[in-house]
PDB file of N, CA and C in Angstrom:
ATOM      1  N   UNK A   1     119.806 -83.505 143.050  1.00  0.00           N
ATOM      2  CA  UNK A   1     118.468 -83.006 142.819  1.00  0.00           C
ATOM      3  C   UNK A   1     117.951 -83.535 141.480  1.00  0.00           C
ATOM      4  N   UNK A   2     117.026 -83.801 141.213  1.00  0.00           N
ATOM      5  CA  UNK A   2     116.257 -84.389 139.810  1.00  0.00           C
ATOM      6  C   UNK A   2     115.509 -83.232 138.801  1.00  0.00           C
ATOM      7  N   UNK A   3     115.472 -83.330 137.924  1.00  0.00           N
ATOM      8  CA  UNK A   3     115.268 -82.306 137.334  1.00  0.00           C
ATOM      9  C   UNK A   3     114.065 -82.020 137.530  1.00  0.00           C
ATOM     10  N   UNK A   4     113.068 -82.484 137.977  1.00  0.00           N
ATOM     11  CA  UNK A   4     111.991 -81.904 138.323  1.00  0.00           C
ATOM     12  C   UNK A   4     112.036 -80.964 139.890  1.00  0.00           C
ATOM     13  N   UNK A   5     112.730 -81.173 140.672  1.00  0.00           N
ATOM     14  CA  UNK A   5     113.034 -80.547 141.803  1.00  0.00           C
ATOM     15  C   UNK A   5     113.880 -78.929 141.484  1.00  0.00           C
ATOM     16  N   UNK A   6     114.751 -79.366 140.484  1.00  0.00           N
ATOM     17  CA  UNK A   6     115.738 -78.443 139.920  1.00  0.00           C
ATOM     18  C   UNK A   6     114.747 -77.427 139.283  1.00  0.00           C
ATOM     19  N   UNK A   7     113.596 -78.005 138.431  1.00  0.00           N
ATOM     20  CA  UNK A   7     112.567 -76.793 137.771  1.00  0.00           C
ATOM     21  C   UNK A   7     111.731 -75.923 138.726  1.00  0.00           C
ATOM     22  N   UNK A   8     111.330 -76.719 139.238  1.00  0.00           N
ATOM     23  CA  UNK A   8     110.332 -76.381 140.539  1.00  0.00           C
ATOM     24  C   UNK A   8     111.401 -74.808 141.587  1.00  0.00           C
ATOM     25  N   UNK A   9     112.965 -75.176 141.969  1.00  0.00           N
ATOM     26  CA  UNK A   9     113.781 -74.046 142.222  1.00  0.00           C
ATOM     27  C   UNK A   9     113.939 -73.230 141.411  1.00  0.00           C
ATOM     28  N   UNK A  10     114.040 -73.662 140.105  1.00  0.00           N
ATOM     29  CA  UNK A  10     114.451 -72.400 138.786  1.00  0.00           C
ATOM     30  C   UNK A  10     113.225 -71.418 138.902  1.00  0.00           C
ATOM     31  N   UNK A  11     112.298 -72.050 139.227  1.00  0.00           N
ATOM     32  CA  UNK A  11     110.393 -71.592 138.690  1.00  0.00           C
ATOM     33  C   UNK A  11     110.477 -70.016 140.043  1.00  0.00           C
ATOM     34  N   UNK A  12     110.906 -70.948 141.115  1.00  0.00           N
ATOM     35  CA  UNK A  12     110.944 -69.818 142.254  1.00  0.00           C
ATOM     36  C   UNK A  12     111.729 -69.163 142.351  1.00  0.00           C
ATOM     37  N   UNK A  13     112.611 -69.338 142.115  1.00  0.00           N
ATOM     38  CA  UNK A  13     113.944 -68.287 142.519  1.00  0.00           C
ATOM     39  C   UNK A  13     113.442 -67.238 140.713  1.00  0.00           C
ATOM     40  N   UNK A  14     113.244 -67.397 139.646  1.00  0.00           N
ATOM     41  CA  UNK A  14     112.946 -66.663 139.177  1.00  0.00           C
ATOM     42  C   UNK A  14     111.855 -65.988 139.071  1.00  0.00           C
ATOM     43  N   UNK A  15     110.763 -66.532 139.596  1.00  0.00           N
ATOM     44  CA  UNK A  15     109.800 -65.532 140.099  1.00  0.00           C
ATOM     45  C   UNK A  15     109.890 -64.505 141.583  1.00  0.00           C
ATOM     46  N   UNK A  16     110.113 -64.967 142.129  1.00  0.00           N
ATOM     47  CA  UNK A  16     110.595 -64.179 143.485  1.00  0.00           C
ATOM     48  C   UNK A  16     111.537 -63.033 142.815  1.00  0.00           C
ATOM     49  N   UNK A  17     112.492 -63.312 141.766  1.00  0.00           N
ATOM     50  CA  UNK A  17     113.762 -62.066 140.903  1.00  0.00           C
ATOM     51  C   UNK A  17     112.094 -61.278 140.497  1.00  0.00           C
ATOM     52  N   UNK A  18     111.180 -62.085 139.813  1.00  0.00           N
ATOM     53  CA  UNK A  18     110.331 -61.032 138.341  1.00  0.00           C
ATOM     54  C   UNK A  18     109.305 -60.294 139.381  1.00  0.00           C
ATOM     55  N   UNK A  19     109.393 -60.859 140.478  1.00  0.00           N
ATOM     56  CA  UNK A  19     108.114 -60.312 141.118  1.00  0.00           C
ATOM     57  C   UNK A  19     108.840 -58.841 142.307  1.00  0.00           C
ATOM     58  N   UNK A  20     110.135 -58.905 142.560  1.00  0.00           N
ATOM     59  CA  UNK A  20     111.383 -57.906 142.951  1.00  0.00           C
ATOM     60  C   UNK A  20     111.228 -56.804 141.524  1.00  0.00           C
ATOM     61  N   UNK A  21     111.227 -57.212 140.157  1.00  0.00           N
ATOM     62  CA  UNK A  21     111.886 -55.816 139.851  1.00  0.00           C
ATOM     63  C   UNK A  21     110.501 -55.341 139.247  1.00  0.00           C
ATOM     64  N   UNK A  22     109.352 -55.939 139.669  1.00  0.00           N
ATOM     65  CA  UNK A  22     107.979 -55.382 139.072  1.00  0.00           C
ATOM     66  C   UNK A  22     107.790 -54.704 140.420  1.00  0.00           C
ATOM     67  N   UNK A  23     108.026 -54.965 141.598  1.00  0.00           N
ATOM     68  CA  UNK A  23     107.527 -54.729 142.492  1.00  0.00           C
ATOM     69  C   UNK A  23     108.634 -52.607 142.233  1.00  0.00           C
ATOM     70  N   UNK A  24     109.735 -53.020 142.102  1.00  0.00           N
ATOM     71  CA  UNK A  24     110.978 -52.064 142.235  1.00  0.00           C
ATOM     72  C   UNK A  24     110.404 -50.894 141.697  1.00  0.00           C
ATOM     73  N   UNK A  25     109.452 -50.658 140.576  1.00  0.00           N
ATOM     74  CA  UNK A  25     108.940 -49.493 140.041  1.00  0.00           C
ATOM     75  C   UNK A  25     108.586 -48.708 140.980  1.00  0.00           C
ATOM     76  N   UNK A  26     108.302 -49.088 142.512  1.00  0.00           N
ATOM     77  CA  UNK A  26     107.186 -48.255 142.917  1.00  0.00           C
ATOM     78  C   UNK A  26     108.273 -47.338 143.989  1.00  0.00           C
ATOM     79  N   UNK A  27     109.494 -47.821 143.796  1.00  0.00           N
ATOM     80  CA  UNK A  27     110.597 -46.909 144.566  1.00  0.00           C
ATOM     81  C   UNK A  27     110.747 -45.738 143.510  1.00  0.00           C
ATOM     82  N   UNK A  28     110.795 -45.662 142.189  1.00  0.00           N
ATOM     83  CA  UNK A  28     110.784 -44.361 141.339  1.00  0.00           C
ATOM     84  C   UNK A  28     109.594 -43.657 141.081  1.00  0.00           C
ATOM     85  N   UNK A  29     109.092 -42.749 142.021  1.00  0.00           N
ATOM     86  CA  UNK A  29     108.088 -41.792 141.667  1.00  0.00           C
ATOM     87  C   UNK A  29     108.036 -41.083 140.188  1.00  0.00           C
ATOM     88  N   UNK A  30     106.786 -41.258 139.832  1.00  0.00           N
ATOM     89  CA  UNK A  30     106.800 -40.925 138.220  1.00  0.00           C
ATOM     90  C   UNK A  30     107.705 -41.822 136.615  1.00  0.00           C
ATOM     91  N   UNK A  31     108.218 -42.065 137.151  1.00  0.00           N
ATOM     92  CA  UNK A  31     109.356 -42.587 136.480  1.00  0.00           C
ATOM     93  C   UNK A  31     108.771 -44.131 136.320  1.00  0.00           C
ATOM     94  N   UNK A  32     108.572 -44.829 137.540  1.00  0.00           N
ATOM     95  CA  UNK A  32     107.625 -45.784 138.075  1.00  0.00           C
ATOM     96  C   UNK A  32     106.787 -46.469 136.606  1.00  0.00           C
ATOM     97  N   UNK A  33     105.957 -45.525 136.753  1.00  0.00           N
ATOM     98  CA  UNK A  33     104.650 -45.649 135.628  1.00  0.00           C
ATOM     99  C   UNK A  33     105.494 -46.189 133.949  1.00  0.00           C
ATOM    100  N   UNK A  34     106.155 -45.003 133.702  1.00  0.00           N
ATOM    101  CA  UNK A  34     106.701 -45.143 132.814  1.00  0.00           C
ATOM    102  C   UNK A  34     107.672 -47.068 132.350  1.00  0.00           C
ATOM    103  N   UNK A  35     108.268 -47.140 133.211  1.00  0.00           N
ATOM    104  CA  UNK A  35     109.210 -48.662 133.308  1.00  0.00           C
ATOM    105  C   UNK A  35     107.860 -49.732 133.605  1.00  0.00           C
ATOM    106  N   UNK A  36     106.661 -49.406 133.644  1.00  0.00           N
ATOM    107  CA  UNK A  36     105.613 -50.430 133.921  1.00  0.00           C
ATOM    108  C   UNK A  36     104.912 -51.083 132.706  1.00  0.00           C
ATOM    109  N   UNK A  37     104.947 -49.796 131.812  1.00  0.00           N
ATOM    110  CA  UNK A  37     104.643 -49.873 130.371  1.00  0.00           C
ATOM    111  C   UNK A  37     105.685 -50.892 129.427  1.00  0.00           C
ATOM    112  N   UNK A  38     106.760 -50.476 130.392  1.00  0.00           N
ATOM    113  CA  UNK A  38     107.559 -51.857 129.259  1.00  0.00           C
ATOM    114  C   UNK A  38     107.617 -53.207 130.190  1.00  0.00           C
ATOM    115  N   UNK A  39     107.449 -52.596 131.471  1.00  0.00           N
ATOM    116  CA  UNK A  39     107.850 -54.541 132.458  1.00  0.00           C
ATOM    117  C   UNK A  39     106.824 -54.881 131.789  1.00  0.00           C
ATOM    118  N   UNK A  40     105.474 -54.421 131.706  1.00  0.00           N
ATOM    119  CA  UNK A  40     104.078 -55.075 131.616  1.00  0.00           C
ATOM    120  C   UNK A  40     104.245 -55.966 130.984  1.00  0.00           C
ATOM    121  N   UNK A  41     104.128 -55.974 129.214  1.00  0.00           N
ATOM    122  CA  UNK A  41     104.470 -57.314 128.514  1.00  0.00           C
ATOM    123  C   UNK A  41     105.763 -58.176 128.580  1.00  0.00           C
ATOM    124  N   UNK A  42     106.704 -57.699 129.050  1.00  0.00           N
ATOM    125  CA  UNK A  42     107.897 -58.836 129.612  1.00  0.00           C
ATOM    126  C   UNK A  42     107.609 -60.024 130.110  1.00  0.00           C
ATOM    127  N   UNK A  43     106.752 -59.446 131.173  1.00  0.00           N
ATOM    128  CA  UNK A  43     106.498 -59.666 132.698  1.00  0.00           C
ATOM    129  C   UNK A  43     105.349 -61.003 131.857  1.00  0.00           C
ATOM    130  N   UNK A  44     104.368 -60.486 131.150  1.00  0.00           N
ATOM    131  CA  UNK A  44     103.110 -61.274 130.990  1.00  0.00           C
ATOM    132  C   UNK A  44     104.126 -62.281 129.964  1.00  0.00           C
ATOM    133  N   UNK A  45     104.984 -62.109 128.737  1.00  0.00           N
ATOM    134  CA  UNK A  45     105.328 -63.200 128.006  1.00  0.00           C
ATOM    135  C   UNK A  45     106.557 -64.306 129.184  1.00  0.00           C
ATOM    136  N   UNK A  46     107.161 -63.551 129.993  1.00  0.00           N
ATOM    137  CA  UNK A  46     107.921 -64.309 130.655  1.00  0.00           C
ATOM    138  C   UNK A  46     106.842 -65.105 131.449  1.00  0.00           C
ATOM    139  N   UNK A  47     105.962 -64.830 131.754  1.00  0.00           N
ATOM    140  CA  UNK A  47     105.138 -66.067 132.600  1.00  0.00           C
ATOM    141  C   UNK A  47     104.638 -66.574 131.657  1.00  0.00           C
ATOM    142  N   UNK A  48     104.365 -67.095 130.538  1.00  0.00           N
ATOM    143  CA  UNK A  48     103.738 -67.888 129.531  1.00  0.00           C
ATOM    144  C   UNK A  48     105.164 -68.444 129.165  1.00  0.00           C
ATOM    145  N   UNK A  49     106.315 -68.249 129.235  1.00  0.00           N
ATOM    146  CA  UNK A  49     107.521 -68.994 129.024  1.00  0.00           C
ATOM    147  C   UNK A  49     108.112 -70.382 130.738  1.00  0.00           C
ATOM    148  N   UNK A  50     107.381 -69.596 131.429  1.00  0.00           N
ATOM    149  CA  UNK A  50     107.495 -70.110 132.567  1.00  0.00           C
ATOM    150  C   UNK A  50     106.409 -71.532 132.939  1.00  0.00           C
ATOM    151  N   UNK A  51     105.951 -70.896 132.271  1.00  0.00           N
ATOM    152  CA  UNK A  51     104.156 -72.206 132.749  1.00  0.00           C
ATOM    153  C   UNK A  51     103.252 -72.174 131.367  1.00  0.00           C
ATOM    154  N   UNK A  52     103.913 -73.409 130.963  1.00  0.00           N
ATOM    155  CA  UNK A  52     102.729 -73.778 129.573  1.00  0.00           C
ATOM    156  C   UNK A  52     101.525 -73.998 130.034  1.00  0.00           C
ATOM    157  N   UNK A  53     100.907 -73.907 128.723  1.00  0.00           N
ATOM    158  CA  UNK A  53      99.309 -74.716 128.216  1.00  0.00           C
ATOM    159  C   UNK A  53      98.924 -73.505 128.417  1.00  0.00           C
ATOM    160  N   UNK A  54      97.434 -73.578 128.651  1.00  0.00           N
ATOM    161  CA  UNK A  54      96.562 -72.525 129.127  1.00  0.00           C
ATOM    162  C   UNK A  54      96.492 -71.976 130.137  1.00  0.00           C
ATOM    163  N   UNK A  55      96.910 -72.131 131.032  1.00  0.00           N
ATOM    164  CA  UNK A  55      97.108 -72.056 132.145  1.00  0.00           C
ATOM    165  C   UNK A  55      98.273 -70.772 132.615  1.00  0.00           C
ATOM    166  N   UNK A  56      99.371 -71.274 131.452  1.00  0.00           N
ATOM    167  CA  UNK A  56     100.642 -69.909 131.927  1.00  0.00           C
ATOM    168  C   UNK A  56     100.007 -68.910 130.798  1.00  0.00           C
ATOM    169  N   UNK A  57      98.842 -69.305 129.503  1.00  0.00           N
ATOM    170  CA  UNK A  57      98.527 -68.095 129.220  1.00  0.00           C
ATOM    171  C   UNK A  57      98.156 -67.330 130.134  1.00  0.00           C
ATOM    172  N   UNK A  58      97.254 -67.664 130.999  1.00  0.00           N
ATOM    173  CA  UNK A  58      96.070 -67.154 131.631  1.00  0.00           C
ATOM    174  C   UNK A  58      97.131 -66.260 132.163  1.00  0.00           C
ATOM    175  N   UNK A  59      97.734 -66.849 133.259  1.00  0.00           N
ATOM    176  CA  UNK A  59      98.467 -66.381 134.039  1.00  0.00           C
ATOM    177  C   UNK A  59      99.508 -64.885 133.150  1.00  0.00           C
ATOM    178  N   UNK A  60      99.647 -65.332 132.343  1.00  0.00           N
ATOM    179  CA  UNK A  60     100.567 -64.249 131.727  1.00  0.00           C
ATOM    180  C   UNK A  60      99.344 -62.845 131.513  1.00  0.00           C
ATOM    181  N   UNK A  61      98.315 -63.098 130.622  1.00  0.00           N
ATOM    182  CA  UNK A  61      97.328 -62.038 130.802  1.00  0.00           C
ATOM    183  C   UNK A  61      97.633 -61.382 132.100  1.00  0.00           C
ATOM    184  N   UNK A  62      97.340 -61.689 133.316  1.00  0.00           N
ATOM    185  CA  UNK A  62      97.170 -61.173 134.475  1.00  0.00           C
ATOM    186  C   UNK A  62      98.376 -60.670 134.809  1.00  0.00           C
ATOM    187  N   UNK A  63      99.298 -61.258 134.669  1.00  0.00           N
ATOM    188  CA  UNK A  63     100.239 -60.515 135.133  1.00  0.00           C
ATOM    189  C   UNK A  63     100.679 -59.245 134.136  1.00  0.00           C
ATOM    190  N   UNK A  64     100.418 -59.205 133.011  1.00  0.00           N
ATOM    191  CA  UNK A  64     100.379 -57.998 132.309  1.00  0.00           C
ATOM    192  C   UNK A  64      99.533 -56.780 133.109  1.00  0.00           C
ATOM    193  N   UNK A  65      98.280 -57.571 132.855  1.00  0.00           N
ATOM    194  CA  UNK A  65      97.546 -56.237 133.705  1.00  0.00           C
ATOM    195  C   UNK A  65      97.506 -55.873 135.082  1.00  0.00           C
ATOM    196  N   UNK A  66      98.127 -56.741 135.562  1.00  0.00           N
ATOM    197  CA  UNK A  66      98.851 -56.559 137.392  1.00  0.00           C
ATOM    198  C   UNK A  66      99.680 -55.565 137.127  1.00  0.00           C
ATOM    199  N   UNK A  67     100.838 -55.699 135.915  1.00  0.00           N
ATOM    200  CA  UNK A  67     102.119 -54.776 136.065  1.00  0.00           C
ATOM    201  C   UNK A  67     101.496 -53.480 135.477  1.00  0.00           C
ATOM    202  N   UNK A  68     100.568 -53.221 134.505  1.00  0.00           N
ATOM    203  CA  UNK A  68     100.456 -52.369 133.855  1.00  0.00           C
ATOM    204  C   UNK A  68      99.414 -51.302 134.525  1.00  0.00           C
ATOM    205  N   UNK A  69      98.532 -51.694 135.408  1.00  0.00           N
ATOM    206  CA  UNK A  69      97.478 -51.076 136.305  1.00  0.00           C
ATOM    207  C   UNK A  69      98.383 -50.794 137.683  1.00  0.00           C
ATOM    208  N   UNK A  70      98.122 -49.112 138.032  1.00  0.00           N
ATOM    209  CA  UNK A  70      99.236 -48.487 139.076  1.00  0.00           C
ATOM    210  C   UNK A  70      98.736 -48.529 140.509  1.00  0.00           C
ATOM    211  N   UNK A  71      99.434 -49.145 141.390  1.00  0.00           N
ATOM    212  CA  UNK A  71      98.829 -49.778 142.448  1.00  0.00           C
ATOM    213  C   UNK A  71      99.118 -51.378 142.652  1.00  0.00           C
ATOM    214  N   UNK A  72      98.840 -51.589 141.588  1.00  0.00           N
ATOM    215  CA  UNK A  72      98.705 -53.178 141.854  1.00  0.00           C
ATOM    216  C   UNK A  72     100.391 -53.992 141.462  1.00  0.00           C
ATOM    217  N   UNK A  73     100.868 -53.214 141.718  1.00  0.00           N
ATOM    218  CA  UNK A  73     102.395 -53.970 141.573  1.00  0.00           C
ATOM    219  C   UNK A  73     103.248 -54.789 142.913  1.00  0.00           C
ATOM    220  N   UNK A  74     102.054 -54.668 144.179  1.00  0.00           N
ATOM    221  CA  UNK A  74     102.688 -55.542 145.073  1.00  0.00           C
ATOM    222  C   UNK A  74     102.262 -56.669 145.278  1.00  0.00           C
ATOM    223  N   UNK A  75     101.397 -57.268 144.481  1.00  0.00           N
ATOM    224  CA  UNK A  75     101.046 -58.079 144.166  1.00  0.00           C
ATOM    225  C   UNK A  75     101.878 -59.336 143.603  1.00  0.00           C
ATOM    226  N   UNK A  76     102.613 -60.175 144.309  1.00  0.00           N
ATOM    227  CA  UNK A  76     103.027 -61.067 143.612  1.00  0.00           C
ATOM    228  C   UNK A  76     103.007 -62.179 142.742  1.00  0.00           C
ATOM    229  N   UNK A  77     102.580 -61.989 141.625  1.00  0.00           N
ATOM    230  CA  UNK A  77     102.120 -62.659 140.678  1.00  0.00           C
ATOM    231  C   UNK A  77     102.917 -64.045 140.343  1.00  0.00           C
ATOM    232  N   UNK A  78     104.053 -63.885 140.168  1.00  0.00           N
ATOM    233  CA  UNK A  78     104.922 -64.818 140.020  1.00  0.00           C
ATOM    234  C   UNK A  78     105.371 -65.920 141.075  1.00  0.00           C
ATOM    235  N   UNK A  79     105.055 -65.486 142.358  1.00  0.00           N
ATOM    236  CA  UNK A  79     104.938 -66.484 143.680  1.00  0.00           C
ATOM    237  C   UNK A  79     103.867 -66.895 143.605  1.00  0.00           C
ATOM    238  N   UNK A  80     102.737 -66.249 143.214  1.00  0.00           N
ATOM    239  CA  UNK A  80     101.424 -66.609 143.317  1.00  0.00           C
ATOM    240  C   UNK A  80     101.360 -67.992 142.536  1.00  0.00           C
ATOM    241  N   UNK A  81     101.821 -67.681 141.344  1.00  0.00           N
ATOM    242  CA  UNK A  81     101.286 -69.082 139.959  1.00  0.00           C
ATOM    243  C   UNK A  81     102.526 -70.100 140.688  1.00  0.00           C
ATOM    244  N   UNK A  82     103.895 -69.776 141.313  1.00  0.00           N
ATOM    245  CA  UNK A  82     104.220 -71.062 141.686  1.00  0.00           C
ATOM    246  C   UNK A  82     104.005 -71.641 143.120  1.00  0.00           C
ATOM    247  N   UNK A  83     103.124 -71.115 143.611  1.00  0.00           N
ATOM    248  CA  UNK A  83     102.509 -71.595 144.593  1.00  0.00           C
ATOM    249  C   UNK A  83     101.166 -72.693 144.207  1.00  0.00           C
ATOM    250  N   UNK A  84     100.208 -72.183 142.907  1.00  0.00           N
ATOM    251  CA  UNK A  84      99.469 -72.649 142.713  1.00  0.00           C
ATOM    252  C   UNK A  84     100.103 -73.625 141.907  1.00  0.00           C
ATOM    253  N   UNK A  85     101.181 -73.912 140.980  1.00  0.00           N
ATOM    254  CA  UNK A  85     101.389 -74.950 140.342  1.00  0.00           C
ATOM    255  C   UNK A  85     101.834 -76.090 141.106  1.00  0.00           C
ATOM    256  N   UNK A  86     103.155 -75.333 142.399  1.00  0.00           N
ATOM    257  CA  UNK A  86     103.359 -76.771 142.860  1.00  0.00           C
ATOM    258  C   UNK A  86     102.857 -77.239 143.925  1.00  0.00           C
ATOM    259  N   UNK A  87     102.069 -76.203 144.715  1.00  0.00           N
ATOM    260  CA  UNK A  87     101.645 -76.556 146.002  1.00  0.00           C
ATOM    261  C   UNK A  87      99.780 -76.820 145.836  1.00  0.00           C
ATOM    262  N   UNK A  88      99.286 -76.137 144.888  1.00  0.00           N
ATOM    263  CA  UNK A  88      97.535 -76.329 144.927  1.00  0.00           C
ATOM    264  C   UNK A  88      97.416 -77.216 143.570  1.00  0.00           C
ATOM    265  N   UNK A  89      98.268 -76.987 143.010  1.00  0.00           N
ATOM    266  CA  UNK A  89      97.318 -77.888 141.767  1.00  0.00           C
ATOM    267  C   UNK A  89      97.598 -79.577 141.741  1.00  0.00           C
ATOM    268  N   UNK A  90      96.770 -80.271 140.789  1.00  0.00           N
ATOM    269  CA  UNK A  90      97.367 -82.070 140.718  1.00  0.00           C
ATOM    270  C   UNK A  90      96.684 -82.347 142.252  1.00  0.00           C
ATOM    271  N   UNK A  91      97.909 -83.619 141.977  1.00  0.00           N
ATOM    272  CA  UNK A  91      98.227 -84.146 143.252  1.00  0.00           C
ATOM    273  C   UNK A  91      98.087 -83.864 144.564  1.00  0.00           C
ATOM    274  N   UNK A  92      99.378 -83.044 144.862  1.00  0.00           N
ATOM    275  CA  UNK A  92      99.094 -82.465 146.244  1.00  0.00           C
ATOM    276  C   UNK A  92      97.662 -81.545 146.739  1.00  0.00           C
ATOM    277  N   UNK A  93      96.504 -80.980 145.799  1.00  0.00           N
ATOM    278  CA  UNK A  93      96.161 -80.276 146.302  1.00  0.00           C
ATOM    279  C   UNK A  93      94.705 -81.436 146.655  1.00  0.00           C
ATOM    280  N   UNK A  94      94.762 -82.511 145.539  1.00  0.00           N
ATOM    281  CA  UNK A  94      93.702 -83.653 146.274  1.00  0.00           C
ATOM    282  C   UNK A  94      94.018 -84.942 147.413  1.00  0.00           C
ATOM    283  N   UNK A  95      95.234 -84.300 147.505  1.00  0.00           N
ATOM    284  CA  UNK A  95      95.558 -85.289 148.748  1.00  0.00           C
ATOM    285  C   UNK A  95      95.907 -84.165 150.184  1.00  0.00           C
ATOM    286  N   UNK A  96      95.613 -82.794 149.974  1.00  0.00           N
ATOM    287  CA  UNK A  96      95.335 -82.029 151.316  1.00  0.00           C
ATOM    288  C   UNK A  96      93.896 -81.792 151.025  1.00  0.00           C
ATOM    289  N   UNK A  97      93.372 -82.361 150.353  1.00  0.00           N
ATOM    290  CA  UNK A  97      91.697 -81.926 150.388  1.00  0.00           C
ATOM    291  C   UNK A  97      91.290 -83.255 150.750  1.00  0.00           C
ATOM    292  N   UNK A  98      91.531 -84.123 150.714  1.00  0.00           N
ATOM    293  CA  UNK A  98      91.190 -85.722 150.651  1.00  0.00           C
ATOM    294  C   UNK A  98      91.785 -87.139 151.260  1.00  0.00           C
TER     295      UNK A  98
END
């Protein structure tokens, strides 16, 4: 595998883990809320460690306030941005548009 193939697996298999134990709060009633307050900024600096430039900022904002707003934790944030990095953005996404 090349290391770009190798990042692209690291990127998913650890978002699919961050987007499991953000999602996991919502099995502890009450308790829940509480562990959201601390995933929240984890959650938002680990995706700005995950996906530079402006772009994994952005992304990190949101996923803060994904984890931190109650309800919105099934939301997969972390599949989401590596869906959009390797499958919509660049390249591939002007050669399925074009």
């Amino acid at each position: 595998m090349s290391k770009k193939t190798d990042k692209r697996v690291r990127n998913l298999l650890l978002g699919l883990l961050f987007d499991a134990i953000g999602m996991s709060s919502l099995l502890i009633p009450g308790l829940g809320d509480l562990l959201d307050v601390i995933w929240a900024p984890l959650a938002g600096w680990l995706m700005t460690r995950m996906y530079k430039g402006k772009i994994g900022q952005a992304a990190g904002i949101v996923t803060f306030i994904e984890e931190l707003v109650p309800g919105l934790d099934v939301i997969p944030t972390f599949t989401i941005m590596w869906v959009y990095t390797y499958l919509l953005s660049g390249k591939k996404a002007k050669q399925m548009i074009g």
